[in-house]
Protein backbone atom coordinates (compact mmCIF):
# COMPACT_ATOMS: atom_id res chain seq x y z
CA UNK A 1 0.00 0.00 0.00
CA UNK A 2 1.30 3.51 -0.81
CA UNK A 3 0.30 6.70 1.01
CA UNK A 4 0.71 9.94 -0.56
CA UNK A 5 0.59 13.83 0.58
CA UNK A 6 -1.33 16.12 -2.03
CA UNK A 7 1.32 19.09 -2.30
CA UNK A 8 -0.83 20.92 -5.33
CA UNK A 9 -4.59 21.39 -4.65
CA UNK A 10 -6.82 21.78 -2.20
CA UNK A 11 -7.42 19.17 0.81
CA UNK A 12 -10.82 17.00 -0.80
CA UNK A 13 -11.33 19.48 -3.69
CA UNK A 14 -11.20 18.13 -7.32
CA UNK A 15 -9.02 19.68 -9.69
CA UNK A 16 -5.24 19.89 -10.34
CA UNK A 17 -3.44 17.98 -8.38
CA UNK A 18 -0.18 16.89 -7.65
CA UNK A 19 0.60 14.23 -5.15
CA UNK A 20 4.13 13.20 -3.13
CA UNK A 21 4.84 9.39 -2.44
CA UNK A 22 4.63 9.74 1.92
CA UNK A 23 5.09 5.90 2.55
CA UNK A 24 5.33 2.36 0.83
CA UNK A 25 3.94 -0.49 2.83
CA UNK A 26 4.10 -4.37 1.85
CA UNK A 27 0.73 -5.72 3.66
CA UNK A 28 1.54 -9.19 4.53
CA UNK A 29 -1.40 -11.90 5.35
CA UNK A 30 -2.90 -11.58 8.64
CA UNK A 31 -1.69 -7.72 8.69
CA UNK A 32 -3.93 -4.73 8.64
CA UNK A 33 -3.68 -1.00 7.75
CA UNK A 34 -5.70 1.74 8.72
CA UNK A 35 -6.77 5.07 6.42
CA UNK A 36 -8.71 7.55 8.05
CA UNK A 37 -10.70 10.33 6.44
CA UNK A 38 -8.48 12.55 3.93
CA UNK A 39 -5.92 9.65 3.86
CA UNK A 40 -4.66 9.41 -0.21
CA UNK A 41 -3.66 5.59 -0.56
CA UNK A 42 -3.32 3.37 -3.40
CA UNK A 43 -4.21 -0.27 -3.25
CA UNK A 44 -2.32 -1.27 -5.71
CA UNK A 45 -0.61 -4.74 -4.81
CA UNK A 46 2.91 -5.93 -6.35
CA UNK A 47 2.15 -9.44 -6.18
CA UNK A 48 -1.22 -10.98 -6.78
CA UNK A 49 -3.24 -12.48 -5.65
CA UNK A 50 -4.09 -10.10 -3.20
CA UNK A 51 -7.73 -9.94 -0.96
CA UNK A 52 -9.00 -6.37 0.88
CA UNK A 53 -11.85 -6.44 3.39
CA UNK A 54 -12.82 -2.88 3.78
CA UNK A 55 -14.37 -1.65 6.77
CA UNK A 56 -15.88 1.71 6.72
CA UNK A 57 -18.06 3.59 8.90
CA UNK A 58 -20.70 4.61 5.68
CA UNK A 59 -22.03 3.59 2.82
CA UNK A 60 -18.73 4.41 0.17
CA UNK A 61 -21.14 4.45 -2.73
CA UNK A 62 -22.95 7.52 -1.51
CA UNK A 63 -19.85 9.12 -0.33
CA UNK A 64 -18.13 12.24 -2.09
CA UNK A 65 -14.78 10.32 -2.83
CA UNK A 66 -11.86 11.42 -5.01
CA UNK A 67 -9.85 9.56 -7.72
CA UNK A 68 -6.76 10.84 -8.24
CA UNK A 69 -3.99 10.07 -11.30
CA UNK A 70 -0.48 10.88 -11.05
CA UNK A 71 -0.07 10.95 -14.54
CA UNK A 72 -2.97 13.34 -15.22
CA UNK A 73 -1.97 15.19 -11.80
CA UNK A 74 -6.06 15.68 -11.57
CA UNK A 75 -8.31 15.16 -8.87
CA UNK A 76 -11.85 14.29 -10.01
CA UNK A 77 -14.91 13.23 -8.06
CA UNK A 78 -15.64 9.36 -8.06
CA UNK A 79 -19.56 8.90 -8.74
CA UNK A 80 -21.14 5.49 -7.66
CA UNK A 81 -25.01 6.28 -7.87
């Protein structure tokens, strides 16, 4: 799991942004990690298979969420419903 620190753009607002690698975790079985609100992570695994369970305290499809790509350096809102 990677974290990263948004250093362009504003905290939860779409638009540009460009984002800072902050840490790079290897989540081994029976390990956990906790993101908390605001947190920019990637799930992104390096060696498949790989399994989340996801615990969150709301519904994710009804909440404002943002996708972000490094390439793109763009922030945009992630629709669901």
């Amino acid at each position: 799991m990677t974290t990263y620190k948004r250093i362009v753009g504003g905290l939860g607002q779409p638009g540009e942004a460009v984002l800072e690698k902050v840490d790079e975790t290897d989540v081994t079985p029976g390990n956990a990690m906790f993101f908390g609100p605001q947190v920019i992570h990637s799930t992104q695994h390096p060696s498949p298979p790989a399994r989340w369970i996801r615990v969150t305290g709301t519904d994710l499809d009804f909440a404002k969420r943002l996708r972000f790509s490094i390439e793109r350096k763009e922030a945009v809102i992630e629709k669901k419903n």
